[in-house]
Structures are given as structure tokens and as C-alpha cells.
N, C-alpha and C. Protein backbone atom coordinates (compact mmCIF):
# COMPACT_ATOMS: atom_id res chain seq x y z
N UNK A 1 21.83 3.55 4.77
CA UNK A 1 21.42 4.59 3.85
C UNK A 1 20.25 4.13 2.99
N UNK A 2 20.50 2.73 2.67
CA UNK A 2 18.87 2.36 2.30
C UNK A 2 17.76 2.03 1.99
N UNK A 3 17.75 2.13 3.88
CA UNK A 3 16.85 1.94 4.71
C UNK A 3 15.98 3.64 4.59
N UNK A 4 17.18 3.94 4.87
CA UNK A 4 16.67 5.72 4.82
C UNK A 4 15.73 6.18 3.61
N UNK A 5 15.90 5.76 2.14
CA UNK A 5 15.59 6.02 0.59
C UNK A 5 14.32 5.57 0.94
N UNK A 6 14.64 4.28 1.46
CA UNK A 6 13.18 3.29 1.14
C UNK A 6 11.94 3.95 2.04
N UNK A 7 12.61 4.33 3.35
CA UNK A 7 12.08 4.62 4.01
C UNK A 7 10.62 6.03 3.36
N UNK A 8 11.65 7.15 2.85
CA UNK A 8 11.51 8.23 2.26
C UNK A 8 10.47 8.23 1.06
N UNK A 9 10.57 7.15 0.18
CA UNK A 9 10.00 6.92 -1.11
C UNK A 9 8.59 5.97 -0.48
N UNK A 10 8.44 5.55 0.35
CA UNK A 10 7.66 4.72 1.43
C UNK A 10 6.49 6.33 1.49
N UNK A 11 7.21 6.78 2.18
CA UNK A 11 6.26 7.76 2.91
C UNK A 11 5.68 8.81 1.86
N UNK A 12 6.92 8.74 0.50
CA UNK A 12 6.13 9.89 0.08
C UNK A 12 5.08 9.78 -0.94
N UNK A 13 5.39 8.24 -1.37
CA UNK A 13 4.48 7.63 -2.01
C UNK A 13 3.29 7.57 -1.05
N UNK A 14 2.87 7.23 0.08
CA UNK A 14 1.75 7.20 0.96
C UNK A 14 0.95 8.38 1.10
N UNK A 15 1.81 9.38 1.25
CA UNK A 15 1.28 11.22 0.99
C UNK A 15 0.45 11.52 0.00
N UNK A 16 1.07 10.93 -1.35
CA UNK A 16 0.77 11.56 -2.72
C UNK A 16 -0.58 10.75 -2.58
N UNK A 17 -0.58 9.69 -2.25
CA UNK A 17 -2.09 8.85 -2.81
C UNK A 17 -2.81 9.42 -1.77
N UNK A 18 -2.70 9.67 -0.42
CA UNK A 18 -3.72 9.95 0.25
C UNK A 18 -4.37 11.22 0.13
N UNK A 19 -3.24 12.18 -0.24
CA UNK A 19 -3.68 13.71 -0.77
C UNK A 19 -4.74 13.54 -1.54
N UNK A 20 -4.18 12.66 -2.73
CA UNK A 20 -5.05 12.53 -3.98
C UNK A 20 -5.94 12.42 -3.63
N UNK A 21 -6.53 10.62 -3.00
CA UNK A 21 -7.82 10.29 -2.73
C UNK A 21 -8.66 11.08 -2.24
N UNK A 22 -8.42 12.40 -0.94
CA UNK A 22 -8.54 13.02 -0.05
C UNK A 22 -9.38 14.41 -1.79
N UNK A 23 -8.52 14.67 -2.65
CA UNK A 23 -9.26 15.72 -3.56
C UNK A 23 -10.18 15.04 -3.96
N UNK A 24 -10.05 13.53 -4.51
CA UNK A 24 -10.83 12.80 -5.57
C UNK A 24 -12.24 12.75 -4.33
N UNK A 25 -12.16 12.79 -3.31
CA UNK A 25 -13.31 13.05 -2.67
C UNK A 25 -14.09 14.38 -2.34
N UNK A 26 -13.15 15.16 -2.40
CA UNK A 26 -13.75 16.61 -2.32
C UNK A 26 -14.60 16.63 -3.65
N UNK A 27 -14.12 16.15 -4.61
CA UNK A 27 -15.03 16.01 -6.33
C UNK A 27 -15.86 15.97 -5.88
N UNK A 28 -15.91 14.40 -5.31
CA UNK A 28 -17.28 13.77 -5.73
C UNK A 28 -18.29 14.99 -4.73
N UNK A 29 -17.78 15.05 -3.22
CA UNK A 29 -19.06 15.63 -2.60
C UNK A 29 -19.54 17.22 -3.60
N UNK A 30 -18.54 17.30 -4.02
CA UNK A 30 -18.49 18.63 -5.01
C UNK A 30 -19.39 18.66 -6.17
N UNK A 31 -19.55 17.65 -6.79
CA UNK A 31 -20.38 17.17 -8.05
C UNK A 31 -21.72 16.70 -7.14
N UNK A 32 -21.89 15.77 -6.06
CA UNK A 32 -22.80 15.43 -5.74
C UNK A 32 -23.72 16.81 -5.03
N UNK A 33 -23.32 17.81 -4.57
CA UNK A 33 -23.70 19.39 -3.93
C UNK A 33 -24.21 19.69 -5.41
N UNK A 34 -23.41 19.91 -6.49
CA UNK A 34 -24.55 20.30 -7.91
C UNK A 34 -25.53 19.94 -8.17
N UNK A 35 -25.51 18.42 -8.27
CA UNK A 35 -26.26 17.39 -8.47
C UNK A 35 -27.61 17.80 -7.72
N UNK A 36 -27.52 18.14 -6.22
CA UNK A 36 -28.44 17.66 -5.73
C UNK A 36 -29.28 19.18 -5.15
N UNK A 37 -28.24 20.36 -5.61
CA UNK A 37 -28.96 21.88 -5.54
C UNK A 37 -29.13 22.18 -7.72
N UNK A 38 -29.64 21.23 -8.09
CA UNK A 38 -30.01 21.67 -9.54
C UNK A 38 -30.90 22.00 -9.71
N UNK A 39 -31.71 21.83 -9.10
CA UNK A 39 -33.37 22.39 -9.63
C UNK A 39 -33.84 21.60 -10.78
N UNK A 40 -33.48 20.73 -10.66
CA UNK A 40 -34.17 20.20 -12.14
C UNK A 40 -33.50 20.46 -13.35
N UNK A 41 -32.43 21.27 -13.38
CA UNK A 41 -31.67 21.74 -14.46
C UNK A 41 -30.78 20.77 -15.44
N UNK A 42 -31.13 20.17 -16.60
CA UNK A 42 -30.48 19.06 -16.71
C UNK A 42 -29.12 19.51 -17.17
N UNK A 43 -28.72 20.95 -17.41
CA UNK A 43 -27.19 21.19 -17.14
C UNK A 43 -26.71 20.97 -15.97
N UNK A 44 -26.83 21.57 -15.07
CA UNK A 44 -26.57 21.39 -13.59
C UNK A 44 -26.50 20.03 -13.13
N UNK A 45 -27.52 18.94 -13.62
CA UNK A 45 -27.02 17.59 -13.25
C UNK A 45 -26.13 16.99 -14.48
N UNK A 46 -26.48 17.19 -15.26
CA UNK A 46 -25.66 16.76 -16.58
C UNK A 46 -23.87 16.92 -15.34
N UNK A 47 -23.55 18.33 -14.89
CA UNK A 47 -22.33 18.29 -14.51
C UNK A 47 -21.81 18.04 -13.27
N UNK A 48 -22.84 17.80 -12.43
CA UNK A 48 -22.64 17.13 -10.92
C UNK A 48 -22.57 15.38 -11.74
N UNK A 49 -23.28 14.83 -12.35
CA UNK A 49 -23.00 13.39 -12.96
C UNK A 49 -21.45 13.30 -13.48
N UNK A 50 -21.01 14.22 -13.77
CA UNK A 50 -19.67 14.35 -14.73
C UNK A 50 -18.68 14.34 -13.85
N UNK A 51 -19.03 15.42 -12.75
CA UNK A 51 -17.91 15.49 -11.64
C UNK A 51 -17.78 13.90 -10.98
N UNK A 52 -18.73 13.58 -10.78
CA UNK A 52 -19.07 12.49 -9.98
C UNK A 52 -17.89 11.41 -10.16
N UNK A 53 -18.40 11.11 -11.32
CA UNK A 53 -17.65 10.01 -12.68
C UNK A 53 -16.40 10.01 -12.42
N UNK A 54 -16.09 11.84 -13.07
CA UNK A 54 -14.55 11.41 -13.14
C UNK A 54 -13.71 11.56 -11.54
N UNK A 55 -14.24 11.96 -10.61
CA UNK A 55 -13.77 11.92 -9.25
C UNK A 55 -13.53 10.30 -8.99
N UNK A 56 -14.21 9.05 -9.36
CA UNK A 56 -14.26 7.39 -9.05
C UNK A 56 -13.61 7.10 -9.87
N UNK A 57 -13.17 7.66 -11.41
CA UNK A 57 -12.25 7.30 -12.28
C UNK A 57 -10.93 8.11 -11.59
N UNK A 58 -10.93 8.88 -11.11
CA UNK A 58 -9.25 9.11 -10.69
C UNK A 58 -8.72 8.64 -9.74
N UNK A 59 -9.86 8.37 -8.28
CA UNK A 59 -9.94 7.61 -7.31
C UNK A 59 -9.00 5.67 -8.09
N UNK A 60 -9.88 5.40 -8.95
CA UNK A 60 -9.43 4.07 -10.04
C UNK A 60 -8.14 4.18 -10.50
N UNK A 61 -7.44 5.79 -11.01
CA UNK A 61 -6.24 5.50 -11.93
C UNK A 61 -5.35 6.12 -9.93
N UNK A 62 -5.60 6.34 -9.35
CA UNK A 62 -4.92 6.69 -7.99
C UNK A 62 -4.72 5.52 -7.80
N UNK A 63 -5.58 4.05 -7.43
CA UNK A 63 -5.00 2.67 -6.72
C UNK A 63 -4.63 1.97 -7.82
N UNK A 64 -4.47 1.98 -8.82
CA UNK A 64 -3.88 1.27 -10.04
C UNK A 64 -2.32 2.26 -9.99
N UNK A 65 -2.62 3.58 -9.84
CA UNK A 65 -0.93 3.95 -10.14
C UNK A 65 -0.13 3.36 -8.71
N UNK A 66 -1.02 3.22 -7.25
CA UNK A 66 -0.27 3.06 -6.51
C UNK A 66 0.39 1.46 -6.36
N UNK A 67 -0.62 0.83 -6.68
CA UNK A 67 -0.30 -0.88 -6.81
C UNK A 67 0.46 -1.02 -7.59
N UNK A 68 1.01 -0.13 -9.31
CA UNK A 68 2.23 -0.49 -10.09
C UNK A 68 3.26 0.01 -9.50
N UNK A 69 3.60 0.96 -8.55
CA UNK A 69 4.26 1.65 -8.06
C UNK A 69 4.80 0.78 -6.68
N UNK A 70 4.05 0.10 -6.11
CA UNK A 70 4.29 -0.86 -4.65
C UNK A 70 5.11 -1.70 -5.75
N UNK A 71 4.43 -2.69 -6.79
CA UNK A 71 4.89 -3.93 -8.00
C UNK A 71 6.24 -3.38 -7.97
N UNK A 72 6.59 -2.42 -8.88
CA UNK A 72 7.58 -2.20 -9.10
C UNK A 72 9.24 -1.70 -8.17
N UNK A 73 8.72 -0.91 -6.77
CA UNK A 73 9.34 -1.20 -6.10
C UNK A 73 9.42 -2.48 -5.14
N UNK A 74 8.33 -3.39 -5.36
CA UNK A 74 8.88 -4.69 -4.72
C UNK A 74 10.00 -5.42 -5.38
N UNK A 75 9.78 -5.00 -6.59
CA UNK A 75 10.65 -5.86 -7.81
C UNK A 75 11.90 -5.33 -8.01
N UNK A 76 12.28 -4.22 -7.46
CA UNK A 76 13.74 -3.80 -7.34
C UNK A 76 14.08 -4.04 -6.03
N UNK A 77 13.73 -4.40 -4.94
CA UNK A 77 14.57 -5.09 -4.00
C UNK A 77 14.14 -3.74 -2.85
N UNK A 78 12.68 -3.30 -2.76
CA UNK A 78 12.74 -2.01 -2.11
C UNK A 78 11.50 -2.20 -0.83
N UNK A 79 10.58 -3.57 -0.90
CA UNK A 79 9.89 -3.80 -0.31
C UNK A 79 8.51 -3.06 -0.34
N UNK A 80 7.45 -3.39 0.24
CA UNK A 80 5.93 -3.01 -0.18
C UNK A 80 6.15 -1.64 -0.11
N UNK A 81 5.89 -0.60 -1.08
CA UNK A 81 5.29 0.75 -1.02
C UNK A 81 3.72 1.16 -0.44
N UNK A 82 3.94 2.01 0.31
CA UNK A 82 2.49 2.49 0.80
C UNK A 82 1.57 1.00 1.67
């Protein structure tokens, strides 16, 4: 039985980060498409720069939440996450 948990919390932890990473990239090409149809508009890049940013900062708090999350289930006896 678990084998089964670990198994489960394994996979669904692997889902959630790859989903994530998978939006945190739609951002960036999303911010970088503003960025690069602005016309010169320094609003328009002002917010393709912004998207940009925080798409590599969530990408950052995505492998930091997943590495405390592997830590911590190594440390209860549950083996590497993701």
C-alpha cells in the first residue's frame, strides 16, 4: 500500500511541476510576442519585459518548490520525488 501512495504522490508531484513549467513558458513566449510586436512603445515593452521576468521567477519558485518537496519527502522515508 505504500508503494502505491509513494507511487501516486511521485507522479502527481511530476504533473504539477511540468504543467507549471509548461505555463511559465507559454509567459515568457507570451511577453516575448509583446516585446517584440511593440512598435517602439515603451508600454508595450515595459510589459513584454515584465511578463518575461516574472515567467523565470516562477519557473525559479517551481524548482525550488519542487527540490523542498523531493527534501522533504526523502526525509520521511518516501524516496526521491519527481
Amino acid at each position: 500500500m505504500d508503494a502505491n501512495i509513494n507511487t501516486l504522490f511521485n507522479n502527481l508531484t511530476t504533473d504539477i511541476r511540468n504543467v507549471s513549467v509548461a505555463v511559465c513558458g507559454f509567459a515568457f513566449v507570451w511577453g516575448a510576442t509583446i516585446y517584440g510586436t511593440s512598435a517602439r512603445s515603451p508600454h508595450q515593452m515595459e510589459m513584454g519585459k515584465t511578463a518575461m521576468k516574472a515567467s523565470l521567477v516562477g519557473v525559479a519558485a517551481i524548482v525550488l518548490a519542487a527540490t523542498l518537496v523531493g527534501m522533504v519527502f526523502s526525509a520521511l522515508g518516501g524516496g526521491a520525488a519527481g
